[in-house]
Protein backbone atom coordinates (compact mmCIF):
# COMPACT_ATOMS: atom_id res chain seq x y z
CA UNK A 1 24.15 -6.00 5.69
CA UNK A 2 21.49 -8.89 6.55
CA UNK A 3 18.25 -8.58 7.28
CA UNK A 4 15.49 -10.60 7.25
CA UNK A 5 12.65 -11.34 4.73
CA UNK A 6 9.26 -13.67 5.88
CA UNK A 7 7.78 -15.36 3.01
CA UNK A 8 4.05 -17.22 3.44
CA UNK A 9 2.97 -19.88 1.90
CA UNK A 10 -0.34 -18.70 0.39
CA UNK A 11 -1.46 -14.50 -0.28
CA UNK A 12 -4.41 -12.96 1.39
CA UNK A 13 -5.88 -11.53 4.19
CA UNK A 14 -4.78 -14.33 6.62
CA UNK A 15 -1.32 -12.71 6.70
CA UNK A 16 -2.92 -9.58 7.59
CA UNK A 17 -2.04 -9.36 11.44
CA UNK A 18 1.86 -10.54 10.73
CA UNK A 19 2.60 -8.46 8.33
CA UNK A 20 1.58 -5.64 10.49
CA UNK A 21 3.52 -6.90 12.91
CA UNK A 22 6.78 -7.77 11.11
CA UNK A 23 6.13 -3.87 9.67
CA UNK A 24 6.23 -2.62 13.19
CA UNK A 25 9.14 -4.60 14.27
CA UNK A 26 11.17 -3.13 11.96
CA UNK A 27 10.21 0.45 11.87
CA UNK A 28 10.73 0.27 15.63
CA UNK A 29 14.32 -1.23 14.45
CA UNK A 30 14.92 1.78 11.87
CA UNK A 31 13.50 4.58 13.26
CA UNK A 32 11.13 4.54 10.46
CA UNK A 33 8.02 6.61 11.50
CA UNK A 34 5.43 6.18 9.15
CA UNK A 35 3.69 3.46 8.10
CA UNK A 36 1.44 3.87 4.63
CA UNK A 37 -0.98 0.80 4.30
CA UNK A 38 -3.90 -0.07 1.53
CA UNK A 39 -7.31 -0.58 2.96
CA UNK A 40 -10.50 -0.94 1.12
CA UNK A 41 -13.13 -1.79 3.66
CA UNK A 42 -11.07 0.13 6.81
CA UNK A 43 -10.42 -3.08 8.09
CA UNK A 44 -6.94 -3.66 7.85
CA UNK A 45 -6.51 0.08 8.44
CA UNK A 46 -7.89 -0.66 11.62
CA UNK A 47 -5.74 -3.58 12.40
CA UNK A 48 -2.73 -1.14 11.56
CA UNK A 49 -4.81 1.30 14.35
CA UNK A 50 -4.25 -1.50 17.13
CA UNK A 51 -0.91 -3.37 16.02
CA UNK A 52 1.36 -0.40 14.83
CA UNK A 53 0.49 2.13 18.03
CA UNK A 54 2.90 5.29 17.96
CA UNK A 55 3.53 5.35 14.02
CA UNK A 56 2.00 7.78 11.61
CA UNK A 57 -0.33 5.87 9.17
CA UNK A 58 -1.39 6.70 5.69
CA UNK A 59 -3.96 4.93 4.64
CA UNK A 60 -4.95 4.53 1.23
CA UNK A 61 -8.57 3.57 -0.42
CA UNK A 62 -9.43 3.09 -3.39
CA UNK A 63 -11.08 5.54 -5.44
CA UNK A 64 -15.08 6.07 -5.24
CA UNK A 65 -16.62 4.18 -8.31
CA UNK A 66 -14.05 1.81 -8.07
CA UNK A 67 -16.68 -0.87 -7.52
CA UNK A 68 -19.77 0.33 -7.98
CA UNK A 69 -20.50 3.99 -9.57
CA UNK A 70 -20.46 6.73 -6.67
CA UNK A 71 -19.35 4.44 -3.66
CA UNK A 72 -16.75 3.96 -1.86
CA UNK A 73 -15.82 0.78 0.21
CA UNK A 74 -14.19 2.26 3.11
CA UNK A 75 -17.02 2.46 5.71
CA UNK A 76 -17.82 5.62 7.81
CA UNK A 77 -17.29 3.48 11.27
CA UNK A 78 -13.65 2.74 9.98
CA UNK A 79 -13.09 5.93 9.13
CA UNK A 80 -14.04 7.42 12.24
CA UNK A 81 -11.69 4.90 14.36
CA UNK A 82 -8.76 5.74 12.24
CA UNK A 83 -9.03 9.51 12.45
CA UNK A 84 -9.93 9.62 16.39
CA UNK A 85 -6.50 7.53 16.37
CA UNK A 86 -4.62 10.30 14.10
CA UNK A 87 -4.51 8.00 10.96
CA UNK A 88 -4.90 10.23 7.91
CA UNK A 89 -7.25 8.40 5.06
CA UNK A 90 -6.02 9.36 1.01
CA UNK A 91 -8.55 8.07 -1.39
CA UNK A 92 -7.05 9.57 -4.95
CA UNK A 93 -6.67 8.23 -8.15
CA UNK A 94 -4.56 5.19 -8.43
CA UNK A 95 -1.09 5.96 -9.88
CA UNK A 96 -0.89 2.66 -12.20
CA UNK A 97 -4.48 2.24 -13.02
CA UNK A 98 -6.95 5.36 -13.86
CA UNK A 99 -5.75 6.04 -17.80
CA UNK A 100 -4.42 3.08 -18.25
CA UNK A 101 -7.71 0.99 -17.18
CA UNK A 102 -9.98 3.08 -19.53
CA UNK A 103 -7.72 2.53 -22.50
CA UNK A 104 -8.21 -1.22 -21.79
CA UNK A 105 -11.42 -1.16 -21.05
CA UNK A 106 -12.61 0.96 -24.03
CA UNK A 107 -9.93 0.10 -26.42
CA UNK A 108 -8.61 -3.63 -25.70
CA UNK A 109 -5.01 -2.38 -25.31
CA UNK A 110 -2.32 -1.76 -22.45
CA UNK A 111 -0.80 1.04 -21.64
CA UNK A 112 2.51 1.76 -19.85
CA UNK A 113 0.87 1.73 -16.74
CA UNK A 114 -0.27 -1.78 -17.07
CA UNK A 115 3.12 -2.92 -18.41
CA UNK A 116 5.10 -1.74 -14.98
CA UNK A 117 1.70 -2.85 -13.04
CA UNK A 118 2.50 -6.63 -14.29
CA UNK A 119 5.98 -6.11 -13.92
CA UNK A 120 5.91 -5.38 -10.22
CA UNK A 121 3.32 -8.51 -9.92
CA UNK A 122 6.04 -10.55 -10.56
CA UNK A 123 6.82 -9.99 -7.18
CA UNK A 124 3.11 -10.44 -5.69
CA UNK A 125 -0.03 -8.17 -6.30
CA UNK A 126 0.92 -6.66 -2.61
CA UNK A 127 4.31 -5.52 -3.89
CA UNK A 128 2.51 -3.79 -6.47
CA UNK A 129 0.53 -2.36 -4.23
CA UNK A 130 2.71 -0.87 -1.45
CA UNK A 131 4.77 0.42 -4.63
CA UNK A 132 1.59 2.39 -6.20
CA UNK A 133 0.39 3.30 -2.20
CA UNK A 134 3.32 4.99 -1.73
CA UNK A 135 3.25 7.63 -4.78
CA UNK A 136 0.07 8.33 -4.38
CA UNK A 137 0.85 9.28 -0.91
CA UNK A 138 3.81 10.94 -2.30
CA UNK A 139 1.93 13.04 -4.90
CA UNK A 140 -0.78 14.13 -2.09
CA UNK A 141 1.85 15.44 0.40
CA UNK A 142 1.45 12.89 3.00
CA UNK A 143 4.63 11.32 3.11
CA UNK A 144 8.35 13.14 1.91
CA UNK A 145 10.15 12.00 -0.89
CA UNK A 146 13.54 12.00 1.80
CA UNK A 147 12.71 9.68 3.95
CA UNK A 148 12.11 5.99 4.14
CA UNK A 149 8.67 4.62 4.96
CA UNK A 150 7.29 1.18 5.31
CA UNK A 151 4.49 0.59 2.35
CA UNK A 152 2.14 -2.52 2.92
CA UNK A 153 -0.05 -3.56 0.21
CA UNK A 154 -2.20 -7.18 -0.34
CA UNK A 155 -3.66 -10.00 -2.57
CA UNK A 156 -7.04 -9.66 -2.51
CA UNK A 157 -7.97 -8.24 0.33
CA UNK A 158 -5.96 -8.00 3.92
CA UNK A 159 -1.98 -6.77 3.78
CA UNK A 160 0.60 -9.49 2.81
CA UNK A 161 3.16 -7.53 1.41
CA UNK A 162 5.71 -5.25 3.09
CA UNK A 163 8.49 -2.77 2.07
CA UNK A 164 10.59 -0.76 3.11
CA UNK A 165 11.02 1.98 0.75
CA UNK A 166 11.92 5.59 -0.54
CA UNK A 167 8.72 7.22 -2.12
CA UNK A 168 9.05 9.32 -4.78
CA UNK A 169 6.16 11.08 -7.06
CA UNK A 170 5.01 9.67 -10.13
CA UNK A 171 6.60 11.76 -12.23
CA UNK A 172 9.47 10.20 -11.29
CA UNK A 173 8.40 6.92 -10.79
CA UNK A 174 11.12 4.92 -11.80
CA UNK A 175 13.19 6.92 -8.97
CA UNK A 176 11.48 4.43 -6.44
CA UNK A 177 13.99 2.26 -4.51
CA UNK A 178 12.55 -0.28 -3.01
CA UNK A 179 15.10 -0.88 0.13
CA UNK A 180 13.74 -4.17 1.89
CA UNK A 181 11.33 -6.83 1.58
CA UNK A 182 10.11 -7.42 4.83
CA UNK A 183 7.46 -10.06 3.97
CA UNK A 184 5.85 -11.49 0.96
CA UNK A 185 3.85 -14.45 0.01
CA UNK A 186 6.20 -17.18 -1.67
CA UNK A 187 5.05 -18.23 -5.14
């Protein structure tokens, strides 16, 4: 088997559009019909909205108080254009950070969570991400733990990172196979 893996030259939000794009290309390719993508703002949910018509998208947040005490990032106009479009928005607890992040932050040490975090970093902070996005989508009952989807995660903001994937929950976390790479930024 060959397939194809794009890697850019620099992480971030400029990628944000193609990796959307190569992500639709191959689902289209696969028969893969859903599409679970990190969003913080809405904004590259709403990209995924207009670029990846006719898939079912998951879109994940991050948790209220993540940057600020009883926010949340993702704006209300966002929301409302992904739900008239039939995205579903999951904003839970982060699979790799909640515990883990209060141990280091009150304590000064790591936990597992962190250690597998920086593990899958190796690979890009997007990687990471698409991983975590698709547990927690997983352990809400958005996606099956049977059938592939595409995850796309990013590097500070915007998508950069694709996979194609088997979810799994997190209590079986180190069930995940990670199938394809469809695009990453190259280190």
């Amino acid at each position: 088997m060959e397939a194809k893996i794009v890697y850019f030259e620099k992480e971030g939000p400029a990628n944000t559009e193609e990796t959307l794009r190569i992500a639709k290309q191959r689902a289209d390719e696969l028969g893969i019909k859903t599409l679970v993508v990190a969003s913080n703002s809405g904004d590259t949910a709403v990209k995924a909205v207009e670029i990846c018509h006719g898939l079912k998208l998951v879109i994940v947040t991050h948790v209220y108080g993540f940057r600020e005490p009883n926010t949340l990032e993702f704006t209300e106009e966002n929301r409302k254009i992904i739900e008239s479009s039939g995205g579903v928005i999951l904003t839970t607890g982060h699979t790799l950070m909640g515990t883990a992040r209060a141990l280091r932050d009150k304590y000064n040490m790591a936990g597992a969570q962190d250690i597998i975090s920086d593990v899958l970093r190796c690979f890009g902070n997007g990687t990471k991400v698409a991983c975590e996005i698709a547990v927690m989508a997983a352990d809400s009952g958005l996606v099956r733990t049977d059938e592939d989807v595409i995850a796309i995660g990013g590097s500070h903001g915007g998508a950069d990172a694709a996979l194609l994937l088997t979810p799994v929950n997190a209590h079986h976390f180190f069930d995940l196979k990670i199938k394809e790479i469809l695009c990453k930024p190259h280190f």
